[in-house]
C-alpha atoms as a PDB file:
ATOM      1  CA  UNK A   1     -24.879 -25.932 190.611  1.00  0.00           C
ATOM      2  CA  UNK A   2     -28.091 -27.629 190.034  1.00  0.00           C
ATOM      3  CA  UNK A   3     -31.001 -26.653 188.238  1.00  0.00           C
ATOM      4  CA  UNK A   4     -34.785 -26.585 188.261  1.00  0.00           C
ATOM      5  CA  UNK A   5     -36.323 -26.167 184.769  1.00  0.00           C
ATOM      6  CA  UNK A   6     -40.277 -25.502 184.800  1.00  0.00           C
ATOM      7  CA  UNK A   7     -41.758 -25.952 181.506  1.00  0.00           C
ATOM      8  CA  UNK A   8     -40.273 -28.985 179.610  1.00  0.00           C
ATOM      9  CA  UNK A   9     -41.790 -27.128 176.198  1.00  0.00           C
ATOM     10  CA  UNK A  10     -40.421 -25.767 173.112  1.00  0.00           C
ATOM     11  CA  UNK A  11     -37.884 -23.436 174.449  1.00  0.00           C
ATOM     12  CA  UNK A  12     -36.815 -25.642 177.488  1.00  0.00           C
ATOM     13  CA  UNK A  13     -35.858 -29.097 175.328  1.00  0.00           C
ATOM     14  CA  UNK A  14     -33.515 -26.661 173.495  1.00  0.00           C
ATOM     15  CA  UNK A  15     -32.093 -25.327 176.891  1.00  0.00           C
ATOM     16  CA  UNK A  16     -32.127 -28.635 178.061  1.00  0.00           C
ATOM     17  CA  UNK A  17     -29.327 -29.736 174.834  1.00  0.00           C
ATOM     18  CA  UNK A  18     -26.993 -26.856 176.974  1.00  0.00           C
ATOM     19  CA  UNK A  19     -27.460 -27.815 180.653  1.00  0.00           C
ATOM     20  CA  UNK A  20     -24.354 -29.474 182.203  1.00  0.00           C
ATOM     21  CA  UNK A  21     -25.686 -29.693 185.806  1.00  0.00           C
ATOM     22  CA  UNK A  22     -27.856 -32.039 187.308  1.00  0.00           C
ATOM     23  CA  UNK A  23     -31.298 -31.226 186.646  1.00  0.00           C
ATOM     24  CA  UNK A  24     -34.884 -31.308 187.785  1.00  0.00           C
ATOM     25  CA  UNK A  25     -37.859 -30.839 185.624  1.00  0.00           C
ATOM     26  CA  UNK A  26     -41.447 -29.638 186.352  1.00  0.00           C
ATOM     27  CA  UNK A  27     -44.049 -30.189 184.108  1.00  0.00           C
ATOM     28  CA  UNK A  28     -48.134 -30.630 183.926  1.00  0.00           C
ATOM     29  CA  UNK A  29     -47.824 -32.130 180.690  1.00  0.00           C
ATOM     30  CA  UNK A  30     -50.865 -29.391 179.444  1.00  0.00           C
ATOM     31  CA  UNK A  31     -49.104 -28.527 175.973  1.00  0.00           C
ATOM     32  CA  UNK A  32     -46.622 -31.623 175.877  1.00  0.00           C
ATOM     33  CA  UNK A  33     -47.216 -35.344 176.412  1.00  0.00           C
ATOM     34  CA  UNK A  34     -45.357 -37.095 178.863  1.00  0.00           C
ATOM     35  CA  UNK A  35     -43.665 -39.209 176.808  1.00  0.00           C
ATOM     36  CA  UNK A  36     -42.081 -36.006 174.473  1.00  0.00           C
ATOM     37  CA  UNK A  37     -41.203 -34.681 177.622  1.00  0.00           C
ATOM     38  CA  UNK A  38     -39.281 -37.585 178.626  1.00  0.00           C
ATOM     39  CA  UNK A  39     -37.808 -38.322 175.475  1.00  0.00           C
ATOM     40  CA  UNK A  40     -36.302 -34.242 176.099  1.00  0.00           C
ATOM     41  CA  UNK A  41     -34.608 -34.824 179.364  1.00  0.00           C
ATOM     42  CA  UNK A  42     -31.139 -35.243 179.465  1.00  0.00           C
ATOM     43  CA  UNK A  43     -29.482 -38.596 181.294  1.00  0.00           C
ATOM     44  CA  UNK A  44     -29.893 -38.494 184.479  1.00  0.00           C
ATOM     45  CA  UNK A  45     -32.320 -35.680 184.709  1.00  0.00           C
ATOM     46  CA  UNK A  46     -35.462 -35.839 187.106  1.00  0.00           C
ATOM     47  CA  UNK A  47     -38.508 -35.633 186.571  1.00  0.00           C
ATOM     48  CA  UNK A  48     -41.757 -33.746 188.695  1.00  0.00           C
ATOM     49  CA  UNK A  49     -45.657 -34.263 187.688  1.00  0.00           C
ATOM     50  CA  UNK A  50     -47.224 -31.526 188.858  1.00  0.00           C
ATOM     51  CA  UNK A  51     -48.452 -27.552 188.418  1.00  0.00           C
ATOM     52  CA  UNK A  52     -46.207 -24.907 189.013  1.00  0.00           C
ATOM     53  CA  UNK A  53     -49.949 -23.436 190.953  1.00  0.00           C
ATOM     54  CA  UNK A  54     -49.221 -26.013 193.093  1.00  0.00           C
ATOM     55  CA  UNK A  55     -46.735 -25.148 196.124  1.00  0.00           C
ATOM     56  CA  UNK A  56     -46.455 -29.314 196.838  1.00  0.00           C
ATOM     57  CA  UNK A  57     -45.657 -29.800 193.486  1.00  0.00           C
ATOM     58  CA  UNK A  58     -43.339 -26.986 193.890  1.00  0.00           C
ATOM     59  CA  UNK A  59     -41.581 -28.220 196.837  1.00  0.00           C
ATOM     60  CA  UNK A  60     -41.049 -31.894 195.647  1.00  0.00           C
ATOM     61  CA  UNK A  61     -39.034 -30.550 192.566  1.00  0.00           C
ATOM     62  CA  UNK A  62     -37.008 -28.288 194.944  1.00  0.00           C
ATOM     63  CA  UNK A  63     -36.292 -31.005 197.540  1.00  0.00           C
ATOM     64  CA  UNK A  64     -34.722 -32.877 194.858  1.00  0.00           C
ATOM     65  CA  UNK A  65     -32.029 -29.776 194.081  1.00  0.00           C
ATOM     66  CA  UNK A  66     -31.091 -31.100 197.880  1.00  0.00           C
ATOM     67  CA  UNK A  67     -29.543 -27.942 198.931  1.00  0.00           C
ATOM     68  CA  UNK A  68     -31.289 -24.952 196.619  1.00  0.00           C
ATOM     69  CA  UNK A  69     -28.739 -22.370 197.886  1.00  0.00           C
ATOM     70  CA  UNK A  70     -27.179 -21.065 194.703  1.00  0.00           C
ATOM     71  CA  UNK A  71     -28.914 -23.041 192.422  1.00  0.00           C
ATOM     72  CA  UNK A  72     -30.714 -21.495 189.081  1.00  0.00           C
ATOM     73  CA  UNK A  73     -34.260 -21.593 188.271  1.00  0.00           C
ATOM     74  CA  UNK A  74     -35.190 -21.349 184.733  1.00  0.00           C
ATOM     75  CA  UNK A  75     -39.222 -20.427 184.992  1.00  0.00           C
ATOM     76  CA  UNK A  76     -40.265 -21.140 181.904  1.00  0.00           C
ATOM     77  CA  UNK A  77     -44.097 -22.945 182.464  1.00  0.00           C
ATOM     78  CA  UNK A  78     -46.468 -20.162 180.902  1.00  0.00           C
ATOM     79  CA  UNK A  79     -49.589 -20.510 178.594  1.00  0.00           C
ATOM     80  CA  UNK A  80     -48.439 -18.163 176.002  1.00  0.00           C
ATOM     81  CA  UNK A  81     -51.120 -18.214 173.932  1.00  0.00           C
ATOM     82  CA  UNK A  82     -53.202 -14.507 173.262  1.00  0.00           C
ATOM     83  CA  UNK A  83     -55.703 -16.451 171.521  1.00  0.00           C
ATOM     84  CA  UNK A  84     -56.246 -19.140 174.308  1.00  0.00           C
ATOM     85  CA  UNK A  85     -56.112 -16.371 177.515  1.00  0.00           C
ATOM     86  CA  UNK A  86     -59.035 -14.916 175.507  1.00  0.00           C
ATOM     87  CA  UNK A  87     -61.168 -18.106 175.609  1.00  0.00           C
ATOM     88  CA  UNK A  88     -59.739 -19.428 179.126  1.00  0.00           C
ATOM     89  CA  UNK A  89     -58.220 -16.784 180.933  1.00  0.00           C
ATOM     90  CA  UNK A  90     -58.325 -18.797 184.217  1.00  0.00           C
ATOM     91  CA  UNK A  91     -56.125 -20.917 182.537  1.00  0.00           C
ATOM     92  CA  UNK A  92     -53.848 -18.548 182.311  1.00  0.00           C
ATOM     93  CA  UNK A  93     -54.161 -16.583 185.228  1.00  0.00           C
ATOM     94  CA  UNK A  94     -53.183 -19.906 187.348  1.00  0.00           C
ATOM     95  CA  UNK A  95     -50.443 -20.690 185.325  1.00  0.00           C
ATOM     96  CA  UNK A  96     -48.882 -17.371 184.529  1.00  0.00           C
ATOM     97  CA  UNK A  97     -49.939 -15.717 187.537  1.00  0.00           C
ATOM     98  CA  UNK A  98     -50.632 -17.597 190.377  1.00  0.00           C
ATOM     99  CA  UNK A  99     -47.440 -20.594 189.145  1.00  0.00           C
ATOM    100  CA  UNK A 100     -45.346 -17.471 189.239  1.00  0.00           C
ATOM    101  CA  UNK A 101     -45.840 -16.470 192.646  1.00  0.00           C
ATOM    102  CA  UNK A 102     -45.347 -19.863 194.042  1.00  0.00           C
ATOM    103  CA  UNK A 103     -42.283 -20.475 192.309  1.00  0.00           C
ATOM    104  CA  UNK A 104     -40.576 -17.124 193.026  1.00  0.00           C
ATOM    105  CA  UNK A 105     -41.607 -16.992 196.858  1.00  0.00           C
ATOM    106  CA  UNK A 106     -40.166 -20.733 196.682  1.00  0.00           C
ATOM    107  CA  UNK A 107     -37.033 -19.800 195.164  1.00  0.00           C
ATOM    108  CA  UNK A 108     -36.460 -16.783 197.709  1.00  0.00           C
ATOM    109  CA  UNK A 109     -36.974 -19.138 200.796  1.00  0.00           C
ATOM    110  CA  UNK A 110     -34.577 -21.870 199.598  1.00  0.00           C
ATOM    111  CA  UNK A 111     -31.860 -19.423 198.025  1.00  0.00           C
ATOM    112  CA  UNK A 112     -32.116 -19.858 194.447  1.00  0.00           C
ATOM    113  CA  UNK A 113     -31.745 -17.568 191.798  1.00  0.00           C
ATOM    114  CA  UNK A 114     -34.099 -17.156 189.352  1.00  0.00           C
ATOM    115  CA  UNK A 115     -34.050 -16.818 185.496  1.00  0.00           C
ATOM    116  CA  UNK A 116     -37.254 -15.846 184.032  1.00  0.00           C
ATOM    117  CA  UNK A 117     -38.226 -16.620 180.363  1.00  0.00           C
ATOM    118  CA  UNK A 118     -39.688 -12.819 179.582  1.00  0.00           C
ATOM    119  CA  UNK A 119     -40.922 -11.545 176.566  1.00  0.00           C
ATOM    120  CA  UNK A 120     -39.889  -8.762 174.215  1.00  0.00           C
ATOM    121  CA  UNK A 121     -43.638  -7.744 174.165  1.00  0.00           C
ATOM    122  CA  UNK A 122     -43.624  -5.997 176.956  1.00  0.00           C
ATOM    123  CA  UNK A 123     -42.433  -2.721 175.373  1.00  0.00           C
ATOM    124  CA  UNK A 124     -45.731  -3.086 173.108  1.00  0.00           C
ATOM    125  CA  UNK A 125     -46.471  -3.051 169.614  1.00  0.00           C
ATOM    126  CA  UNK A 126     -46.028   0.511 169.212  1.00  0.00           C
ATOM    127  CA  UNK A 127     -42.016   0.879 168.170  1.00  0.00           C
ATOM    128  CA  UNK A 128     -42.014   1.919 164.536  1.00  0.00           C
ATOM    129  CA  UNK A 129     -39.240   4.292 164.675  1.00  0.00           C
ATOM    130  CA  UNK A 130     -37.711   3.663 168.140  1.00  0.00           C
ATOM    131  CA  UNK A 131     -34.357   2.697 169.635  1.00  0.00           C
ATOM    132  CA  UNK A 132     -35.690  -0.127 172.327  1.00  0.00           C
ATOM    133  CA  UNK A 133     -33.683  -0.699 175.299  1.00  0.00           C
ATOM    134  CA  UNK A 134     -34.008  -2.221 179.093  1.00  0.00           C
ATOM    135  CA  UNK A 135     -34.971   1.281 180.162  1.00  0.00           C
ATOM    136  CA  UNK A 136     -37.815   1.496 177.669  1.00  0.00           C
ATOM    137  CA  UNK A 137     -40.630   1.755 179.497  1.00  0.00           C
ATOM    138  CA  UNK A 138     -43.422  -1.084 179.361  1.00  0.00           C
ATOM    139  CA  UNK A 139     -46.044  -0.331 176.478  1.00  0.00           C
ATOM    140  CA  UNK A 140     -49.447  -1.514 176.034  1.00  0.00           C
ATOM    141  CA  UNK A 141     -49.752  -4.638 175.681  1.00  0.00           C
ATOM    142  CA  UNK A 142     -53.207  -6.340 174.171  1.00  0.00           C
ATOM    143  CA  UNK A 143     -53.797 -10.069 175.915  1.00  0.00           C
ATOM    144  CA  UNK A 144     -53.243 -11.567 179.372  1.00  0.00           C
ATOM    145  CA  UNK A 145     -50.539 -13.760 178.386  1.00  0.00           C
ATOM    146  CA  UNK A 146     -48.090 -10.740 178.075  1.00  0.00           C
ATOM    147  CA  UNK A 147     -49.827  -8.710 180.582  1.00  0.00           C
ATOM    148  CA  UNK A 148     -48.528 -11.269 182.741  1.00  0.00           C
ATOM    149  CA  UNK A 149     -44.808 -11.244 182.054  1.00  0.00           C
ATOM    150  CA  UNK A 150     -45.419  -7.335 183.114  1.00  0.00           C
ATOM    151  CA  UNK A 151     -46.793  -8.902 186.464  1.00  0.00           C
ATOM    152  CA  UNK A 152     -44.438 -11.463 186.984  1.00  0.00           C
ATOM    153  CA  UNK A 153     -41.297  -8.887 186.689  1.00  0.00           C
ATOM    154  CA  UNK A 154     -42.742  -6.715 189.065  1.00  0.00           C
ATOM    155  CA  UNK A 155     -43.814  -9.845 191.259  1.00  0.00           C
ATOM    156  CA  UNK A 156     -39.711 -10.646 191.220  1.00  0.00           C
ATOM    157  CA  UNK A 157     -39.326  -7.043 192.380  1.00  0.00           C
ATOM    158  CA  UNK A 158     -41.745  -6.956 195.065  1.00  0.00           C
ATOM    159  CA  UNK A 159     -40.958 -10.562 196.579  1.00  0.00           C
ATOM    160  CA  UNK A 160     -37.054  -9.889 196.404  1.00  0.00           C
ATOM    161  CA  UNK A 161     -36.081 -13.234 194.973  1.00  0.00           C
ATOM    162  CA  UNK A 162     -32.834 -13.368 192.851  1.00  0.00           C
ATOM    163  CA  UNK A 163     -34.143 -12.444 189.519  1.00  0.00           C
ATOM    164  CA  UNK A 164     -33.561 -11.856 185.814  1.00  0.00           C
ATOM    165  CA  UNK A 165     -35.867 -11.694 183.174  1.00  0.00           C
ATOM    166  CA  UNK A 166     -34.784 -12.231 179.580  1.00  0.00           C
ATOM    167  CA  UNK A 167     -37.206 -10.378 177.293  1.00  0.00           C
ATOM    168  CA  UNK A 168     -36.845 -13.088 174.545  1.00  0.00           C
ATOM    169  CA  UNK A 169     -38.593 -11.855 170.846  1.00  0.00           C
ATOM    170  CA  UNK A 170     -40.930 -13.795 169.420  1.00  0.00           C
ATOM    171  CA  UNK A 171     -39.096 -17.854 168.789  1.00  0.00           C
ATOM    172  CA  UNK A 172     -38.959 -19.849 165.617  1.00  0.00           C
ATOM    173  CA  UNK A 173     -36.773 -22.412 164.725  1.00  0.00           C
ATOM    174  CA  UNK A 174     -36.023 -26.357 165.266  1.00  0.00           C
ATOM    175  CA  UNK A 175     -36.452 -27.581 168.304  1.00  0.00           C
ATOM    176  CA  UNK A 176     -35.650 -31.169 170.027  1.00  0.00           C
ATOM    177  CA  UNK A 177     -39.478 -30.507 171.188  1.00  0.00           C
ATOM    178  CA  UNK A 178     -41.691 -29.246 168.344  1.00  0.00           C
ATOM    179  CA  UNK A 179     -45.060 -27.776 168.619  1.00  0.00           C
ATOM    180  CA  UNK A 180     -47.498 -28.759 166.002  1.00  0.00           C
ATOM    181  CA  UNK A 181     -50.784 -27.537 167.992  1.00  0.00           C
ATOM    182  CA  UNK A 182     -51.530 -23.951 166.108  1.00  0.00           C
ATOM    183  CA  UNK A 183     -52.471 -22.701 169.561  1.00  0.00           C
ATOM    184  CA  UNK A 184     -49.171 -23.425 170.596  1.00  0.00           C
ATOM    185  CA  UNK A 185     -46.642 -22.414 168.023  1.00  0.00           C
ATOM    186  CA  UNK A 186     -45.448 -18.947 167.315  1.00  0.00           C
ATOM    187  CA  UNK A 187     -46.431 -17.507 163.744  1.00  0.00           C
ATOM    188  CA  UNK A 188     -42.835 -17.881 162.179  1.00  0.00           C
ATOM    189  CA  UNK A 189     -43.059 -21.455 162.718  1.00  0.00           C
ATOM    190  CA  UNK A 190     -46.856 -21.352 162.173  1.00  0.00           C
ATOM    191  CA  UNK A 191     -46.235 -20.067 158.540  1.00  0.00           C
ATOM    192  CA  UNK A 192     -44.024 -22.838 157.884  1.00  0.00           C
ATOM    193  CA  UNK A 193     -46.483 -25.703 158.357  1.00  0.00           C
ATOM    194  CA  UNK A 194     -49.564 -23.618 157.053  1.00  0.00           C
ATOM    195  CA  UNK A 195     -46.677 -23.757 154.044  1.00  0.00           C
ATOM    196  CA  UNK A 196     -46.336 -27.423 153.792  1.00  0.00           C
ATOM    197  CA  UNK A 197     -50.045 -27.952 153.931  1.00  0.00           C
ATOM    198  CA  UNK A 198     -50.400 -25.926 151.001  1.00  0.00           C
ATOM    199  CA  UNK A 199     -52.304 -23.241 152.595  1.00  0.00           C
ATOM    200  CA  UNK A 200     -52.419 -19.840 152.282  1.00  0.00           C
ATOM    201  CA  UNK A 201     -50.660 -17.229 154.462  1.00  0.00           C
ATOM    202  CA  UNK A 202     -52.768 -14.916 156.458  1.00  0.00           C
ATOM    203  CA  UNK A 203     -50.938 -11.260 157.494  1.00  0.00           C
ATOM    204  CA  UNK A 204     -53.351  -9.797 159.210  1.00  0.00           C
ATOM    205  CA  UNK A 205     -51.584  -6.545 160.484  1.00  0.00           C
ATOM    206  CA  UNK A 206     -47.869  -6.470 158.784  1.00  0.00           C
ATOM    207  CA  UNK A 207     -46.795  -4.726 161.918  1.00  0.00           C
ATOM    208  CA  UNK A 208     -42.588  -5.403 162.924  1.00  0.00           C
ATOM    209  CA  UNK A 209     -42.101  -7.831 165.609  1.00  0.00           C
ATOM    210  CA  UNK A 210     -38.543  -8.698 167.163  1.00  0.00           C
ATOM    211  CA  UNK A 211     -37.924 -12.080 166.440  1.00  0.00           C
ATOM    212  CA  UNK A 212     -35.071 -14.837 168.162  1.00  0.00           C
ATOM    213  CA  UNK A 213     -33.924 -18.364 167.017  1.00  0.00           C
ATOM    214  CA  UNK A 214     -34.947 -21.331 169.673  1.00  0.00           C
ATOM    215  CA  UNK A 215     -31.363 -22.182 170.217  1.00  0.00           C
ATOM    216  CA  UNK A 216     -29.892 -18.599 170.424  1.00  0.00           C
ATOM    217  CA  UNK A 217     -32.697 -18.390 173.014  1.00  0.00           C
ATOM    218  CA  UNK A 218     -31.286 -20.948 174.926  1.00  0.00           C
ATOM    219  CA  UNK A 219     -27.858 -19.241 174.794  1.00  0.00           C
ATOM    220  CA  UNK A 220     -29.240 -16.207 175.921  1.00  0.00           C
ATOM    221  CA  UNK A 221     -30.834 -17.804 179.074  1.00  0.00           C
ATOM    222  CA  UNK A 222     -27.463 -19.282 179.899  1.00  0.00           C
ATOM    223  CA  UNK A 223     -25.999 -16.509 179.180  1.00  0.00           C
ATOM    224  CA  UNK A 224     -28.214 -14.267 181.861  1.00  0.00           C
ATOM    225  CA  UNK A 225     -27.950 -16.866 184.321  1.00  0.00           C
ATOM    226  CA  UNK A 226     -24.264 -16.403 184.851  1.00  0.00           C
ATOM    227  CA  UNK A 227     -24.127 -12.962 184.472  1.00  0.00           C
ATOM    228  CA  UNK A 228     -26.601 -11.751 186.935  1.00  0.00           C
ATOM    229  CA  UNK A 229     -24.963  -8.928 188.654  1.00  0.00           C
ATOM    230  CA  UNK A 230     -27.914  -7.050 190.482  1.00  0.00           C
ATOM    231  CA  UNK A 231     -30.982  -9.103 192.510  1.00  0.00           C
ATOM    232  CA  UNK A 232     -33.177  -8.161 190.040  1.00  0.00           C
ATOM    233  CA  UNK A 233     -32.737  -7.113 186.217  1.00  0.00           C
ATOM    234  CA  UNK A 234     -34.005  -7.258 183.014  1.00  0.00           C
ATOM    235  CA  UNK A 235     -32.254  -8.256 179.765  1.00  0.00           C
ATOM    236  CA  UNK A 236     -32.754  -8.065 176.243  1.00  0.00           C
ATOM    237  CA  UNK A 237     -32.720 -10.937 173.713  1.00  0.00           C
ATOM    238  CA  UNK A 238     -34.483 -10.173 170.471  1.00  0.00           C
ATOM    239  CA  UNK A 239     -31.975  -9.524 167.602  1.00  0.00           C
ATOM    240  CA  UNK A 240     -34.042  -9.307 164.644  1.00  0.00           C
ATOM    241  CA  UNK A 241     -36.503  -6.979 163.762  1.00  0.00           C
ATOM    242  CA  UNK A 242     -39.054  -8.011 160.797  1.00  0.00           C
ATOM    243  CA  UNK A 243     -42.001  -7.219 159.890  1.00  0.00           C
ATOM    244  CA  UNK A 244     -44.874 -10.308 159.406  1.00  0.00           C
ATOM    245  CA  UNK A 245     -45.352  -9.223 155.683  1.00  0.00           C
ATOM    246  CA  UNK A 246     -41.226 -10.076 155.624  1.00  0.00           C
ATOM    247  CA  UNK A 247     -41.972 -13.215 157.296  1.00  0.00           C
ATOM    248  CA  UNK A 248     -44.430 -14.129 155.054  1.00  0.00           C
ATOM    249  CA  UNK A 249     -42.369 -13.866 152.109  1.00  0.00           C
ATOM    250  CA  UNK A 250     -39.171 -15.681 153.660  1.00  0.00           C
ATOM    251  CA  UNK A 251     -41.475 -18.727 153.969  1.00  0.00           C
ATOM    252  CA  UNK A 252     -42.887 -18.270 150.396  1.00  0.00           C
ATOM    253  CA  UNK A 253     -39.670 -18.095 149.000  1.00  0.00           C
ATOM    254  CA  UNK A 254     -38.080 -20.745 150.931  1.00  0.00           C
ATOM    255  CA  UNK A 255     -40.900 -22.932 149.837  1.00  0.00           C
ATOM    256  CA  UNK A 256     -40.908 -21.963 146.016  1.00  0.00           C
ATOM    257  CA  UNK A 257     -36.916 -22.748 146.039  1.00  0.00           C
ATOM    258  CA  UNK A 258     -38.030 -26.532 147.740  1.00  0.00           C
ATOM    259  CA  UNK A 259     -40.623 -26.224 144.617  1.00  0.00           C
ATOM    260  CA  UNK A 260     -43.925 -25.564 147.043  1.00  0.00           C
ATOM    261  CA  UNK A 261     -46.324 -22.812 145.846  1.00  0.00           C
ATOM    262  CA  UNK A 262     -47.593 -20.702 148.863  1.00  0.00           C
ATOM    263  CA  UNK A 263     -49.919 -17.487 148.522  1.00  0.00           C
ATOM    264  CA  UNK A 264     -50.042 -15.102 151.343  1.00  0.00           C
ATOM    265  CA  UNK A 265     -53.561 -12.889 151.558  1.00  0.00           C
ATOM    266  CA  UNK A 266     -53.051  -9.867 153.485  1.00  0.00           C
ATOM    267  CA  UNK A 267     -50.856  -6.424 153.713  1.00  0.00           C
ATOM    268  CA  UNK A 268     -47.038  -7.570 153.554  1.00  0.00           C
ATOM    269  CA  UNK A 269     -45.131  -4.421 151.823  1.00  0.00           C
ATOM    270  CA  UNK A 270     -44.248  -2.327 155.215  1.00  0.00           C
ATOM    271  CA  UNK A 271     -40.328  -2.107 155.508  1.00  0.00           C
ATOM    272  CA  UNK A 272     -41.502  -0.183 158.880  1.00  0.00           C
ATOM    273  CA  UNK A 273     -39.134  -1.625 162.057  1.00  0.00           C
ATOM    274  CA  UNK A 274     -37.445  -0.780 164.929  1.00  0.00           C
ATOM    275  CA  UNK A 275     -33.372  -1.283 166.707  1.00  0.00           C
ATOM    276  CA  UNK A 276     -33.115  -3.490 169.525  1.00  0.00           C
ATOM    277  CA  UNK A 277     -30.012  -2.692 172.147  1.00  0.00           C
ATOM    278  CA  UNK A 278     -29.191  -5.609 174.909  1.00  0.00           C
ATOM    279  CA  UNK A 279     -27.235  -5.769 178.000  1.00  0.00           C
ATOM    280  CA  UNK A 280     -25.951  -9.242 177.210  1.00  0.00           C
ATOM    281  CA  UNK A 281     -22.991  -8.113 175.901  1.00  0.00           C
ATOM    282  CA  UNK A 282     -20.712 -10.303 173.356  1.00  0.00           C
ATOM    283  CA  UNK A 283     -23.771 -12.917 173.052  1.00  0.00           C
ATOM    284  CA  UNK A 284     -23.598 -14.056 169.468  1.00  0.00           C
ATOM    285  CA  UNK A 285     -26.900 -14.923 167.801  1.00  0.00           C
ATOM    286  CA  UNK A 286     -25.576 -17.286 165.089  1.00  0.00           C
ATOM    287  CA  UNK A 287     -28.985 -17.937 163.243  1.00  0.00           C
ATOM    288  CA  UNK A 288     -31.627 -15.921 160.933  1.00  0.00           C
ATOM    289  CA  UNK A 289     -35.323 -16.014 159.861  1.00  0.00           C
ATOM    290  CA  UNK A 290     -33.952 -17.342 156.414  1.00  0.00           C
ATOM    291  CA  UNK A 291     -31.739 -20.482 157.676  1.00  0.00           C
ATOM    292  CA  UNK A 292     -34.052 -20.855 160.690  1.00  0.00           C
ATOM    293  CA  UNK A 293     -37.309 -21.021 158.711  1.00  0.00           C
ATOM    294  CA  UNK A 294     -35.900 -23.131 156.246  1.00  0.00           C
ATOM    295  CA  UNK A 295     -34.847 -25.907 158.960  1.00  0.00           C
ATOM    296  CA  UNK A 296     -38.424 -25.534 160.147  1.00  0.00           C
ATOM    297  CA  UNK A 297     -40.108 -25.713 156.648  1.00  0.00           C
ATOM    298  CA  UNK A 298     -38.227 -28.959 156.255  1.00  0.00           C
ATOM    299  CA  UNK A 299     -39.373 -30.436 159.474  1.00  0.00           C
ATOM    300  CA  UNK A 300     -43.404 -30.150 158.602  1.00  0.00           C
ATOM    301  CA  UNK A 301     -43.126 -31.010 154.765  1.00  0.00           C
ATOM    302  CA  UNK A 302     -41.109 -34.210 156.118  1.00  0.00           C
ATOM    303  CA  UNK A 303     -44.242 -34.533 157.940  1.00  0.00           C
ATOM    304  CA  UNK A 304     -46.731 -33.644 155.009  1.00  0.00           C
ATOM    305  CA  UNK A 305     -44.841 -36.855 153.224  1.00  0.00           C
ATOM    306  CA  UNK A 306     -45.039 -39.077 156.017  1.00  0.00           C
END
């Protein structure tokens, strides 16, 4: 069946490496150029300028799926930045909001399922202790740009379009499509180039967080897109728990062994954390903070020597 992918970013170049159907890609180019973008897309893949605000925009990229009816969605266009909904919150609010809604109520009317790229953050940052699963009830979440993957769930719910949402943990790892933008890159990864520039790492709260490799998140997407068995469900995908402190030190140590000396200012001694249980069955998550980080470390110190 075909495919619609919205958001040619970070996550979607490493779903893209997976997709065997034809697909069609929607992008603004807001956090990626055009030309990374196209340098992502597979042979044969096509391509959409536009907003996922925009319903035109919206309806060229379906109109190229030719018949939607059965074919898979992978929403993935968000501004997931906490720091950057703070600042521009309209920003977000049209993307992660109002993009949403146009995609979902398009999707419904042309008969295609949709797979939503969720977030684990949803449950909150209150979890010390706890045994987090689908029926967990949302928590309280602190910024607009998780807020809205609260909204857009419910949104799925309310509209009745074919819907999963796959409540990925916070992604590190290498990517066909690297972020280098701070504003744009999650703090795993963030850690690592802060690394190779010789700077020091900041924990400011070393709360745990659950955590998921790019490329296992890209299995896990695939994954919930074939095994949708309800018109609307959520699934886990966030098998590591670790706290920032623990993050902080993987990177120091994986720069001291590549001979790099990193500080890190701030609490990191809390063991604290939290067990995640999924509905994906049988999904195997074949990577960890330490070989993950490491791949990532080497990326932006390649990039230090350049």
């Amino acid at each position: 069946m075909a495919v619609l992918l919205t958001g040619v970013g970070y996550i979607g170049a490493a779903l893209l490496r997976r997709l065997a159907a034809p697909v069609v890609a929607l992008d603004n180019f807001y956090s990626t150029t055009r030309e990374a973008v196209e340098r992502a897309l597979p042979p044969g893949a096509r391509l959409v300028e536009g907003d996922v605000a925009d319903p035109a925009a919206v309806g060229r990229a379906f109109d190229l799926l030719g018949d939607a009816r059965g074919a898979t969605v992978y929403h993935l266009a968000a501004q997931p930045s906490a720091a950057m909904a703070t600042r521009e919150p309209e920003v977000t609010e049209r993307t992660n909001l109002v993009g949403a809604r146009v995609v979902l109520e398009t999707a419904r009317e042309r008969g295609a399922q949709v797979v939503f790229a969720g977030s684990f953050r949803v449950y909150g940052d209150e979890l010390i202790g706890q045994t987090v699963g689908e029926d967990t009830p949302y928590g309280r979440v602190s910024d607009l740009s998780h807020l809205s993957k609260i909204y857009v769930e419910q949104l799925a719910r309310m509209i009745g379009a074919r819907f999963v949402s796959v409540r990925l943990g916070v992604t590190y790892g290498l990517s066909p499509l690297m972020k280098t933008t701070p504003a744009f890159m999650t703090v795993p990864n963030l850690f690592c180039q802060r690394a190779a520039q010789g700077e020091v790492l900041q924990v400011l709260e070393d709360r745990p967080l659950a955590f998921i490799h790019v490329a296992d998140a890209a299995e896990a997407l695939l994954a919930a897109a074939s095994r949708i068995e309800a018109d609307w469900q959520v699934v886990n995908a966030a098998p590591e728990v670790a706290t920032i402190g623990h993050v902080a030190r993987t990177v120091q140590r994986l720069a001291q062994e590549r001979r790099a000396w990193v500080r890190i200012h701030g609490a990191a001694a809390s063991e604290a954390g939290f067990r995640v249980t999924s509905r994906l069955g049988g999904l195997e998550h074949r990577n960890t903070l330490a070989d993950g980080l490491g791949e990532v470390l080497d990326f932006f110190l390649g990039h230090e020597r350049r």
